[in-house]
PDB file of N, CA and C in Angstrom:
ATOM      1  N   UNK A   1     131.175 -95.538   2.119  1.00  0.00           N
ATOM      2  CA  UNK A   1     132.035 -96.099   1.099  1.00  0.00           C
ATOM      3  C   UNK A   1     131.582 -95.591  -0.269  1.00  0.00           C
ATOM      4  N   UNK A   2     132.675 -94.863  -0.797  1.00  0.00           N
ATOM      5  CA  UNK A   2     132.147 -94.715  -2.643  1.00  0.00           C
ATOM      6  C   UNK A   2     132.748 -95.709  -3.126  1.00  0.00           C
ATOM      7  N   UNK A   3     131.698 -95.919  -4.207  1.00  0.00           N
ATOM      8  CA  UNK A   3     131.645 -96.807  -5.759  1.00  0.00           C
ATOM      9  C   UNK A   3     132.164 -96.080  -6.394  1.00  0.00           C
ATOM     10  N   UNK A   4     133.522 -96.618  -7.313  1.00  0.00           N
ATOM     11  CA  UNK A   4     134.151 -96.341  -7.754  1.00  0.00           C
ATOM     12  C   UNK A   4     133.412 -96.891  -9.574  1.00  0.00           C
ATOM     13  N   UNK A   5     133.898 -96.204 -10.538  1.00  0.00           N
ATOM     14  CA  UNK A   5     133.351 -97.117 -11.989  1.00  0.00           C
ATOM     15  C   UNK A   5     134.540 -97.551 -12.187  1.00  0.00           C
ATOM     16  N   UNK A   6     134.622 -98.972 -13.012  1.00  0.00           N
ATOM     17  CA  UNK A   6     135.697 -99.921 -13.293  1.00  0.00           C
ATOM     18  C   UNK A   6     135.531 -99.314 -14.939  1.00  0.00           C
ATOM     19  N   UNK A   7     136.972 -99.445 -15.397  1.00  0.00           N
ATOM     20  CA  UNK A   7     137.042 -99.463 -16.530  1.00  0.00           C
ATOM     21  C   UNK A   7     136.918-100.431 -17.489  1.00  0.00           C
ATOM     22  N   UNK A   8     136.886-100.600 -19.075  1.00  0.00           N
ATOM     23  CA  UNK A   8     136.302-101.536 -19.732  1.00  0.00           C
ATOM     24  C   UNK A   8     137.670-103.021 -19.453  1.00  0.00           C
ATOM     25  N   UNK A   9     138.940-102.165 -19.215  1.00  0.00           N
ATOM     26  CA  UNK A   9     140.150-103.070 -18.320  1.00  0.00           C
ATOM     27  C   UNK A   9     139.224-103.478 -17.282  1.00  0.00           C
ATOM     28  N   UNK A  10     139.639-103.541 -16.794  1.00  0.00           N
ATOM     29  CA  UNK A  10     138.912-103.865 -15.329  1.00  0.00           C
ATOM     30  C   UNK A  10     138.282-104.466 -15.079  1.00  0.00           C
ATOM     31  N   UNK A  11     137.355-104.216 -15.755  1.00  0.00           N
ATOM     32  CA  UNK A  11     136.130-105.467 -16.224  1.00  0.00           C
ATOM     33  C   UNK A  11     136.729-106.638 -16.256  1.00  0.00           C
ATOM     34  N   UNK A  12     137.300-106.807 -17.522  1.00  0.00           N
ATOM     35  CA  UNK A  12     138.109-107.891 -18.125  1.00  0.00           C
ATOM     36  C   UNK A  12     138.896-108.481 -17.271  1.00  0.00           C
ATOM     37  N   UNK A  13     139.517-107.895 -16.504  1.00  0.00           N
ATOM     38  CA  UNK A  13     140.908-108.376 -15.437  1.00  0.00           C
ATOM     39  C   UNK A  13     139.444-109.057 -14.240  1.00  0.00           C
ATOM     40  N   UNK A  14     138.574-108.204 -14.366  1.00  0.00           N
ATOM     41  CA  UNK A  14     137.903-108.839 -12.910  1.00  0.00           C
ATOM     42  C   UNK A  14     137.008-110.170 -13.646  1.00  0.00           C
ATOM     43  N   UNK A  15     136.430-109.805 -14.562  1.00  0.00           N
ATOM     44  CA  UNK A  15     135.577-111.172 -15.290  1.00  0.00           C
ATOM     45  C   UNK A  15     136.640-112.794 -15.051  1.00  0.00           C
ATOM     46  N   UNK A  16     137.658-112.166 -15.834  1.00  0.00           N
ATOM     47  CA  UNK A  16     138.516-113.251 -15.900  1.00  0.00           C
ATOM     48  C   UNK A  16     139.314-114.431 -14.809  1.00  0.00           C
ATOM     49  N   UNK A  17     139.624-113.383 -13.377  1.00  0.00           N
ATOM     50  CA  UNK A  17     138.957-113.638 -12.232  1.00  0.00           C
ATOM     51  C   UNK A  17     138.235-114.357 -11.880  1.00  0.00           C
ATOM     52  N   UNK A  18     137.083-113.854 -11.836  1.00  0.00           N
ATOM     53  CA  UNK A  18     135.928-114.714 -11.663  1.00  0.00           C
ATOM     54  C   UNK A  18     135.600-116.082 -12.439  1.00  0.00           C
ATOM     55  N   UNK A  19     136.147-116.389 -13.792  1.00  0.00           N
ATOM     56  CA  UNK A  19     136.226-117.467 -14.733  1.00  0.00           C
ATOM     57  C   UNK A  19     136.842-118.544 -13.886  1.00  0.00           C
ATOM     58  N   UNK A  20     138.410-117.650 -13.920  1.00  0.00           N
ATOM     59  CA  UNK A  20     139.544-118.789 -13.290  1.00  0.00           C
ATOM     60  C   UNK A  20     139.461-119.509 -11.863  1.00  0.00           C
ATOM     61  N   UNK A  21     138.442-118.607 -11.175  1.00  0.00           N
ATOM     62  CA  UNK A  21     138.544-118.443  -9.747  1.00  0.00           C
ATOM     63  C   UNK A  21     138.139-120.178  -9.415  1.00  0.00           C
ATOM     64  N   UNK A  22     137.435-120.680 -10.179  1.00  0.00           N
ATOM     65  CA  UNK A  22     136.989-122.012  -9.377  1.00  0.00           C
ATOM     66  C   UNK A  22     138.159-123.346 -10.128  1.00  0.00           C
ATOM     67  N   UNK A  23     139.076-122.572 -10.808  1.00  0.00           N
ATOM     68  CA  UNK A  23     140.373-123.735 -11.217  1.00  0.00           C
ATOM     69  C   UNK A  23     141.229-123.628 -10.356  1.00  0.00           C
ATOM     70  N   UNK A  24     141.494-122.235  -9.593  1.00  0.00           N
ATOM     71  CA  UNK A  24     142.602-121.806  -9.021  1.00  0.00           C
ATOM     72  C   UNK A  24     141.782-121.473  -7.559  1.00  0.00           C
ATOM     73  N   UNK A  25     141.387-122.570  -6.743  1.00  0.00           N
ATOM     74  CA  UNK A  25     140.618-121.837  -5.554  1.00  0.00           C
ATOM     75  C   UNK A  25     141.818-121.304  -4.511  1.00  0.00           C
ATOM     76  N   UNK A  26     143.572-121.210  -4.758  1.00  0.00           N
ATOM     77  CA  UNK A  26     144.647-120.493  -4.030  1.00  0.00           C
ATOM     78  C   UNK A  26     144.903-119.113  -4.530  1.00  0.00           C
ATOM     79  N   UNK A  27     144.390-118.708  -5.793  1.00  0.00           N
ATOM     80  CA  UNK A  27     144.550-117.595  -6.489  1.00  0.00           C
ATOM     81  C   UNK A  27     145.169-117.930  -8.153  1.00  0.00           C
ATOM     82  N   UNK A  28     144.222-116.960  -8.577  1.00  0.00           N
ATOM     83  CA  UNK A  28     144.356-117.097 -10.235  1.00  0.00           C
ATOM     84  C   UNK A  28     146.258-116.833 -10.351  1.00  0.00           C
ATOM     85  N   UNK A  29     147.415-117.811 -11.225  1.00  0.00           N
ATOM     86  CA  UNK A  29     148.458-117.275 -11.476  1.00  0.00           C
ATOM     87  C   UNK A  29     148.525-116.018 -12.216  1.00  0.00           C
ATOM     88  N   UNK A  30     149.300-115.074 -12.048  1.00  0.00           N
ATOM     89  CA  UNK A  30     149.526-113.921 -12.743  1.00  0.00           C
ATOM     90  C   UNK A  30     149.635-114.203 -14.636  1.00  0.00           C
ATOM     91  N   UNK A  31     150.871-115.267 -14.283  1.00  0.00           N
ATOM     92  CA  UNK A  31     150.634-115.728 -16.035  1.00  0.00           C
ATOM     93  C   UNK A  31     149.800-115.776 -16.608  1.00  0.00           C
ATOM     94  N   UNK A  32     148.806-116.193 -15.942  1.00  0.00           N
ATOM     95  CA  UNK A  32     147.091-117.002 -16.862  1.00  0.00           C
ATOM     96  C   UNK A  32     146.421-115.875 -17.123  1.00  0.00           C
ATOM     97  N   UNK A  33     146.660-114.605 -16.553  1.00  0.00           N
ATOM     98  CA  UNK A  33     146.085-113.823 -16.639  1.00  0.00           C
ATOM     99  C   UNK A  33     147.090-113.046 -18.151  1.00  0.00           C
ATOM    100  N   UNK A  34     148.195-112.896 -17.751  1.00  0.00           N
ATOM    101  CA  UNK A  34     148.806-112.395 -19.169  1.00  0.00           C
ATOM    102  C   UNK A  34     149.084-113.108 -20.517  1.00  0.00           C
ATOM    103  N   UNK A  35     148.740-114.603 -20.305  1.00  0.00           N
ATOM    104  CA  UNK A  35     148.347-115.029 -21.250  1.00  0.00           C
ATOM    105  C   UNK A  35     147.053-114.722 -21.856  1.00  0.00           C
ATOM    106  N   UNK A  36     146.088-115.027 -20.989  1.00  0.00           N
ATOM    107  CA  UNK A  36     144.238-114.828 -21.245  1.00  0.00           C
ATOM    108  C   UNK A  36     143.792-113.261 -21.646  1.00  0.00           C
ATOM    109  N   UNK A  37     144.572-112.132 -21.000  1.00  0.00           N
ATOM    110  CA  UNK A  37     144.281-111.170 -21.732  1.00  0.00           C
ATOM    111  C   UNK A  37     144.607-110.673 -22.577  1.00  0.00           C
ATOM    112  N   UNK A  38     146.024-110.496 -22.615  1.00  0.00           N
ATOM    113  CA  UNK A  38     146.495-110.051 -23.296  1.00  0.00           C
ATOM    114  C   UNK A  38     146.601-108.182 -23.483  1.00  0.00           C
ATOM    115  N   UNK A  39     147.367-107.918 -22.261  1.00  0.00           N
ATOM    116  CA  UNK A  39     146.974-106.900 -21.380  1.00  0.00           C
ATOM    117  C   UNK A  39     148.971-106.493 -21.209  1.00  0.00           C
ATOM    118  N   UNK A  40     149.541-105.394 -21.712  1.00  0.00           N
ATOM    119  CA  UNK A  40     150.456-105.084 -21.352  1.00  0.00           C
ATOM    120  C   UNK A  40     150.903-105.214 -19.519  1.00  0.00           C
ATOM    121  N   UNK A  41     152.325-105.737 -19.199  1.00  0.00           N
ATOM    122  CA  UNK A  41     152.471-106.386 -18.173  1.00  0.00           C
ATOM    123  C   UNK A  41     152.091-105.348 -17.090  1.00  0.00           C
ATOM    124  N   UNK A  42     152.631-104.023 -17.379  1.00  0.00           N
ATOM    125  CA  UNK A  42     152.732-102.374 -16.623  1.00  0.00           C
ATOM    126  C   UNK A  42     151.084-102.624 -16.207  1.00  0.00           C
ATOM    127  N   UNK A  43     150.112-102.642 -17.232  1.00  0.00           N
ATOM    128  CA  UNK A  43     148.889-102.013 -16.961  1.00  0.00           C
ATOM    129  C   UNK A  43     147.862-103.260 -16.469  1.00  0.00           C
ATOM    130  N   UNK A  44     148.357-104.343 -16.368  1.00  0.00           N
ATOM    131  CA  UNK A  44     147.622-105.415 -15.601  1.00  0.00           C
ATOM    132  C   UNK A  44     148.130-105.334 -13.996  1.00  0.00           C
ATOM    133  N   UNK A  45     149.167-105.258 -13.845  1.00  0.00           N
ATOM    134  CA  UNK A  45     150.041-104.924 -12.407  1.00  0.00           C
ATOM    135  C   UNK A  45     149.420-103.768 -11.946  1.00  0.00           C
ATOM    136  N   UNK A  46     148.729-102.488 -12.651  1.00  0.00           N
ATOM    137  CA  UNK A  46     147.974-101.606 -12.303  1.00  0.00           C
ATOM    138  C   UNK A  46     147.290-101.591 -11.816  1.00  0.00           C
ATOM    139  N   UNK A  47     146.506-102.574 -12.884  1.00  0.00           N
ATOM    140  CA  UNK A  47     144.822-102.914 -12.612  1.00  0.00           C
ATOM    141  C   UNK A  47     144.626-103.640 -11.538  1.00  0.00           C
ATOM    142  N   UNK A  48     145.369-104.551 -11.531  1.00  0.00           N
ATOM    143  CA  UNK A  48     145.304-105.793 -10.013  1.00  0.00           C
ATOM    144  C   UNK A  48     145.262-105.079  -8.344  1.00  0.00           C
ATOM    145  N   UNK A  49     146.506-104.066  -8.837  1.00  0.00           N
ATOM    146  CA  UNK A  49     146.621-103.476  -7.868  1.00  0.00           C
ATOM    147  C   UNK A  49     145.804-101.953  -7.171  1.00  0.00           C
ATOM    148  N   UNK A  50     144.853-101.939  -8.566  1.00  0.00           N
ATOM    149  CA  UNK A  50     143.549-101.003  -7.845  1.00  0.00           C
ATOM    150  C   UNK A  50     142.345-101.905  -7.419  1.00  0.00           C
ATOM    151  N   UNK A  51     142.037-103.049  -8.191  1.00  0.00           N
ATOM    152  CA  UNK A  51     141.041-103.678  -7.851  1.00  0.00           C
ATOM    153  C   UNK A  51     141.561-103.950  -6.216  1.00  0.00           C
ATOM    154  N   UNK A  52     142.545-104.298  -5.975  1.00  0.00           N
ATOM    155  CA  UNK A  52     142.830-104.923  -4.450  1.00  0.00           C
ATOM    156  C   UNK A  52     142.972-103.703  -3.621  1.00  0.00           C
ATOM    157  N   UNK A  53     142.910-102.363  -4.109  1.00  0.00           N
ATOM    158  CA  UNK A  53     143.286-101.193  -3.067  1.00  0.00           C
ATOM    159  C   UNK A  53     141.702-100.965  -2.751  1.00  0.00           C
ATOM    160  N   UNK A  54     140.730-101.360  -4.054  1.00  0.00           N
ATOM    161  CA  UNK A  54     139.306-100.725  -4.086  1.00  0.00           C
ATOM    162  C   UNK A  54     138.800-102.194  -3.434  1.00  0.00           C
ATOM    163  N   UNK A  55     139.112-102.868  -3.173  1.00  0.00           N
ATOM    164  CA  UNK A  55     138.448-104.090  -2.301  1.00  0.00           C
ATOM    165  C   UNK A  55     137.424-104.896  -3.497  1.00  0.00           C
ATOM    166  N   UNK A  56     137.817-105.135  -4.421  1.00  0.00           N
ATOM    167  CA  UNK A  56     137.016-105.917  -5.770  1.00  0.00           C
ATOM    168  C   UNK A  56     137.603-107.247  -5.386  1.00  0.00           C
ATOM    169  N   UNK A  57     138.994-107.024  -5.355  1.00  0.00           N
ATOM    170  CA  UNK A  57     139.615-108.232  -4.651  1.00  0.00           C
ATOM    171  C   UNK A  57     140.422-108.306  -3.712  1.00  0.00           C
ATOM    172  N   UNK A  58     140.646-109.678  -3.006  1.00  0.00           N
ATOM    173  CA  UNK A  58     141.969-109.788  -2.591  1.00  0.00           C
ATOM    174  C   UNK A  58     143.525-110.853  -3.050  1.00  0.00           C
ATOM    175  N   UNK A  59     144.241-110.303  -2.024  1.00  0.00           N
ATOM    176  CA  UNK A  59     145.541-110.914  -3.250  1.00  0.00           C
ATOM    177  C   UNK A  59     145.791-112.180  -1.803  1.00  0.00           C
TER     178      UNK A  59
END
């Protein structure tokens, strides 16, 4: 398996994650996340969807 490097996004999308994760133990809402980052909608839908292809998370 390669390690992939997360970007300074990424980070953020995954930190934030990890914040919400024990309010939302069914899964963080997408909203909370585009509220909390403040992350164009295109490039959070990106990000979510590499962290879950790279196994950081699941959906």
């Amino acid at each position: 398996m390669i390690m992939t490097a997360l970007t300074p996004q990424q980070k953020r999308v995954l930190n934030s994650i990890r914040v919400f994760q024990a309010e939302y133990p069914e899964g963080v809402p997408y909203n909370i996340f585009k509220l909390d980052l403040n992350i164009p909608e295109e490039d959070l839908t990106s990000i979510l969807g590499y962290l879950g292809e790279e196994w950081h998370i699941s959906r």
